[in-house]
N, C-alpha and C. Protein backbone atom coordinates (compact mmCIF):
# COMPACT_ATOMS: atom_id res chain seq x y z
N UNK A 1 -51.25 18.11 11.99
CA UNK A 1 -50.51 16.90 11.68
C UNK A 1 -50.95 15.81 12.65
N UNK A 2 -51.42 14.55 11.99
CA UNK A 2 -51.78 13.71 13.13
C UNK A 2 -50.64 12.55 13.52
N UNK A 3 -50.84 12.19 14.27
CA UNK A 3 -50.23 11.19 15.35
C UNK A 3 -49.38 10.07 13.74
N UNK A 4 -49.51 9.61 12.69
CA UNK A 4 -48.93 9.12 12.06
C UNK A 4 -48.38 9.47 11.38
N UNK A 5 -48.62 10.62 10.43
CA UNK A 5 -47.60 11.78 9.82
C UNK A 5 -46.54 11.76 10.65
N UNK A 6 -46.44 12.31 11.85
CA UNK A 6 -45.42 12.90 13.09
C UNK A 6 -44.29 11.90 12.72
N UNK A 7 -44.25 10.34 12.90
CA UNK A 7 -44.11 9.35 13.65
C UNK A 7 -43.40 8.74 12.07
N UNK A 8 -43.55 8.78 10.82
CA UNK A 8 -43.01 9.22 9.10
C UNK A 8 -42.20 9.75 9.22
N UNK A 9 -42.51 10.91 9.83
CA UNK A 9 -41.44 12.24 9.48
C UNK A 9 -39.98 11.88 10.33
N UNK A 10 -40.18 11.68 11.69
CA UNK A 10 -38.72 11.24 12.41
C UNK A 10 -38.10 10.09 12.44
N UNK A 11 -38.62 8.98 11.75
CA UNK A 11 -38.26 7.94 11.65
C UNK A 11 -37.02 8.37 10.17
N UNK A 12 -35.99 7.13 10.80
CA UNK A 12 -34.98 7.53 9.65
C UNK A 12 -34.62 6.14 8.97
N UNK A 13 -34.46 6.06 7.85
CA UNK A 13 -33.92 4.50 7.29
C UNK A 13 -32.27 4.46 6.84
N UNK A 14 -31.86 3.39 7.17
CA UNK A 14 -30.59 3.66 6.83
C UNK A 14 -30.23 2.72 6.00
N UNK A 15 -28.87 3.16 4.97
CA UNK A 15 -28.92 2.17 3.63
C UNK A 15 -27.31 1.70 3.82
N UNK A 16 -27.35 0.32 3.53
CA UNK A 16 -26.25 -0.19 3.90
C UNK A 16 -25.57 -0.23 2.05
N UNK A 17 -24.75 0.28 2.27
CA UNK A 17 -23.44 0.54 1.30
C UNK A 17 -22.22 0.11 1.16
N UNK A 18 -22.30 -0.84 -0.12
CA UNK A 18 -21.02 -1.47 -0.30
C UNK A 18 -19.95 -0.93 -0.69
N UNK A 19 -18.70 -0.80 -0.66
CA UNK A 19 -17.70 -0.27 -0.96
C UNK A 19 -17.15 -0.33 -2.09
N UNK A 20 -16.73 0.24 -2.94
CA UNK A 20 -16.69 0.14 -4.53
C UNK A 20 -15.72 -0.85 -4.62
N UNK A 21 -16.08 -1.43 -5.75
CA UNK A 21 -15.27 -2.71 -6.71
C UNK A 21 -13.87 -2.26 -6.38
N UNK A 22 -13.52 -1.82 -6.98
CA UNK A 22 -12.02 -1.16 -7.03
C UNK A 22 -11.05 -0.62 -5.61
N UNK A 23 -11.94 -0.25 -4.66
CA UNK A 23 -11.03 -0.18 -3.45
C UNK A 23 -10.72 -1.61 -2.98
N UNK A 24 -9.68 -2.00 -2.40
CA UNK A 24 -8.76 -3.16 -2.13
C UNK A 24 -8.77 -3.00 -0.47
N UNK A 25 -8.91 -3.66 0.43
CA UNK A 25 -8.71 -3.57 1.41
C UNK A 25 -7.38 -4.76 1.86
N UNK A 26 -6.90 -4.52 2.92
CA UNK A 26 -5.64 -5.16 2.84
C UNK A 26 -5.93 -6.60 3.52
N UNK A 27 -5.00 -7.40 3.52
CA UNK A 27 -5.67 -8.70 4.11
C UNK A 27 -5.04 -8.60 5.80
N UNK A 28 -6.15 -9.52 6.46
CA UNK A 28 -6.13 -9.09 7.83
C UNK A 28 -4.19 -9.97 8.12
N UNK A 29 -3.61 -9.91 8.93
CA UNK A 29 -2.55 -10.31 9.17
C UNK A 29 -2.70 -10.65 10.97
N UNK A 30 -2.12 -11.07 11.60
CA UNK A 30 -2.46 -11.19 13.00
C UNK A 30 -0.98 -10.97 13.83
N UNK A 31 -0.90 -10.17 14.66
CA UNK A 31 -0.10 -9.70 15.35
C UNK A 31 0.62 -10.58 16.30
N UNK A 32 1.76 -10.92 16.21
CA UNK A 32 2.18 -12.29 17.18
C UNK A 32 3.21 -10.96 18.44
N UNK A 33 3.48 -12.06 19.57
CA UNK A 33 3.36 -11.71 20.64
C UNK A 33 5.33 -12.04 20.50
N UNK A 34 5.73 -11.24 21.35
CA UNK A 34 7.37 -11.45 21.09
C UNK A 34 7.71 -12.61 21.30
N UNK A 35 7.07 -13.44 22.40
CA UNK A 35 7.23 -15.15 22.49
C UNK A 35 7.10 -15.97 21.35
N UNK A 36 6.35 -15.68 20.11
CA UNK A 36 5.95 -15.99 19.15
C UNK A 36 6.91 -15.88 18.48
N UNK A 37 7.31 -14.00 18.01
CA UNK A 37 8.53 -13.85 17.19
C UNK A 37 9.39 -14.75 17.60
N UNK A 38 10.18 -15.26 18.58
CA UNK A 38 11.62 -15.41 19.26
C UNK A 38 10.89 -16.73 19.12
N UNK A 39 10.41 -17.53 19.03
CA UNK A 39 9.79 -18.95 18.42
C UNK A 39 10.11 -19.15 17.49
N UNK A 40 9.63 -18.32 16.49
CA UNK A 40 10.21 -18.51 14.62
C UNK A 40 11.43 -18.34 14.24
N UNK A 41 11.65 -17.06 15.22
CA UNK A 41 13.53 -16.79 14.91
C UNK A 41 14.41 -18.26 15.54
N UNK A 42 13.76 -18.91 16.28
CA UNK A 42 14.41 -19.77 17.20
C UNK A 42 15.57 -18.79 18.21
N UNK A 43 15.00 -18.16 18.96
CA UNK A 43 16.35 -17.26 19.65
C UNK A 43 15.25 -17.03 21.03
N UNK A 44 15.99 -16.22 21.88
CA UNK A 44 15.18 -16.47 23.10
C UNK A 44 14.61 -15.04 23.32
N UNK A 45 13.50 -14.87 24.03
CA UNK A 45 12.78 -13.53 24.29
C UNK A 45 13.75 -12.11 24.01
N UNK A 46 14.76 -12.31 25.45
CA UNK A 46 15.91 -11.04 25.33
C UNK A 46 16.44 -10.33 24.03
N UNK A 47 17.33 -11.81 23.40
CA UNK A 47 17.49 -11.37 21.71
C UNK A 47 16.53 -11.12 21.20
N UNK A 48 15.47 -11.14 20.56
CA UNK A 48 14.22 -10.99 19.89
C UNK A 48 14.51 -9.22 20.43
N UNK A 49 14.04 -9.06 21.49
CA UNK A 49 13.49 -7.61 22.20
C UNK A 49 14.96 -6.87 21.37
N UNK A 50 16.62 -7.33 22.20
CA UNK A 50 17.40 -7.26 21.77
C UNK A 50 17.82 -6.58 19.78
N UNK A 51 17.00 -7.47 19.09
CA UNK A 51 16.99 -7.07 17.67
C UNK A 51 16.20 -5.97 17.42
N UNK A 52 15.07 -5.27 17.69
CA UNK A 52 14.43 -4.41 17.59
C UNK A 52 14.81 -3.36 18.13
N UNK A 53 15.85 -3.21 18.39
CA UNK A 53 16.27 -1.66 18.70
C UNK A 53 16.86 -0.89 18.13
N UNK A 54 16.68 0.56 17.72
CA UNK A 54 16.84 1.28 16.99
C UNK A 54 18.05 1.45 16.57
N UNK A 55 18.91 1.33 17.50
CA UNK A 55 20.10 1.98 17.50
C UNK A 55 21.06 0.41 16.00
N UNK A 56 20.49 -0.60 15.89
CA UNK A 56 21.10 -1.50 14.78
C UNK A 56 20.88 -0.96 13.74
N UNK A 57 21.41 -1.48 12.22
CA UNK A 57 21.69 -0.85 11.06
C UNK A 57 20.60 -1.38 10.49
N UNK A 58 19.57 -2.63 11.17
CA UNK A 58 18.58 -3.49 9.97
C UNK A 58 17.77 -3.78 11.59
N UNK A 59 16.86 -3.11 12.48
CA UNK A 59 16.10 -3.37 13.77
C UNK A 59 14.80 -4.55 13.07
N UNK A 60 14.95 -5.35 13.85
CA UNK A 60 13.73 -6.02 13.62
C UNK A 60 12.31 -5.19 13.72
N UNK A 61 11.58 -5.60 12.51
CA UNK A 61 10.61 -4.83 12.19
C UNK A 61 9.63 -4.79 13.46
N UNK A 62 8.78 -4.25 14.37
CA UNK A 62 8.01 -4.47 15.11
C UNK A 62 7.10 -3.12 15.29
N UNK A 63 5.32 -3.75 15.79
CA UNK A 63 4.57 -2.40 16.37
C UNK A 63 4.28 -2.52 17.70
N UNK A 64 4.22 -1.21 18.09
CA UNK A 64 4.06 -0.93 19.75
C UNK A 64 2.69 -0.81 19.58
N UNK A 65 2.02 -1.46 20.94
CA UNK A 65 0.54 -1.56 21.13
C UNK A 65 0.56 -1.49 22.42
N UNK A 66 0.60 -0.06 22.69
CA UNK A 66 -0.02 0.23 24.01
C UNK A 66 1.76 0.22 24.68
N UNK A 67 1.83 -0.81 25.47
CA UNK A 67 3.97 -1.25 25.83
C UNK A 67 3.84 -2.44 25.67
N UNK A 68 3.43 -2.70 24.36
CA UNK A 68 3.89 -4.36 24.33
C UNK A 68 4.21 -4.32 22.61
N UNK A 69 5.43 -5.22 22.65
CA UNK A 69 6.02 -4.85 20.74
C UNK A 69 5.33 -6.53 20.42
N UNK A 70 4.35 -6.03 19.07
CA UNK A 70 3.76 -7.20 18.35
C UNK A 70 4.67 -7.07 17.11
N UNK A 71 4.53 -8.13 16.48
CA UNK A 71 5.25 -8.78 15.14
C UNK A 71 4.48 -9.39 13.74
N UNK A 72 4.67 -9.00 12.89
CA UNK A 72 4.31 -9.63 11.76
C UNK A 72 5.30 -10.77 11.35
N UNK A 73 4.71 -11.91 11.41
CA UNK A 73 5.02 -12.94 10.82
C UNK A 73 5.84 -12.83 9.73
N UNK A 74 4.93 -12.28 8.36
CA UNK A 74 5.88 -11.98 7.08
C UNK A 74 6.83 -10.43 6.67
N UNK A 75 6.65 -10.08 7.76
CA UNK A 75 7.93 -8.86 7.91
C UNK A 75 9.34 -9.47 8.76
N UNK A 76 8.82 -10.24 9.99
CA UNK A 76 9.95 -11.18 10.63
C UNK A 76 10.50 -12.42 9.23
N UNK A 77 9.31 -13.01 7.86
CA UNK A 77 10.27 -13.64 7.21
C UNK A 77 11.07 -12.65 6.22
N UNK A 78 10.71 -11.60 6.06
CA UNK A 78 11.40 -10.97 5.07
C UNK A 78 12.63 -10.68 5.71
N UNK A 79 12.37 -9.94 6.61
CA UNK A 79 13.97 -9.25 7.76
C UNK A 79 14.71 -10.63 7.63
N UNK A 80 14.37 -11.67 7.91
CA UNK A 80 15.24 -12.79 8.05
C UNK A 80 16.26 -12.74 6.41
N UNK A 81 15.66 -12.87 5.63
CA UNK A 81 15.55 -13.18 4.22
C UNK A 81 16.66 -12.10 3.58
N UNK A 82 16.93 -11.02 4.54
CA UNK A 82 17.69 -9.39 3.90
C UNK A 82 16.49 -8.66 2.84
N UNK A 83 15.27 -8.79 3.16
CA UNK A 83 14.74 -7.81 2.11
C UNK A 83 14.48 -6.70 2.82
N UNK A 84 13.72 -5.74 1.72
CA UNK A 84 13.44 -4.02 3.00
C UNK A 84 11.87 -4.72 3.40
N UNK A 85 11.83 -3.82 4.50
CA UNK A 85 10.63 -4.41 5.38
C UNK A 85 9.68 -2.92 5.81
């Protein structure tokens, strides 16, 4: 086998692949910061933190990232609104 055969053989190509028509990916949303939430609610940091605790009958919706609780914008308008979240 000479020196260019070899050099064919381990080389690899790679094929970039689109994801089928039909899968939906979700739309990006951006994670606001509890200063943010307690901005929209108009209420101050404490309450904000305050609403998200488990122990209420309707907790403000929120995700933990790492120890810090981020917020969705349109889950904070729905909770506002009385819908399920």
């Amino acid at each position: 086998m000479n020196l260019q055969n070899k050099k064919n053989t381990t080389e690899k190509t790679l094929a970039v692949v689109a994801p089928p028509a039909a899968v939906e990916t979700p739309e990006y949303e951006e994670l606001l910061e509890i200063e943010q939430a307690a901005a929209i609610l108009k209420i101050g940091i404490a309450a904000t933190a305050e609403l998200t605790r488990r122990r209420r009958a309707r907790p403000l919706p929120m995700h933990k990232v790492g120890n810090k609780r981020r917020f969705r914008r349109s889950e904070i308008e729905r909770w506002v609104n009385g819908e399920d979240v």
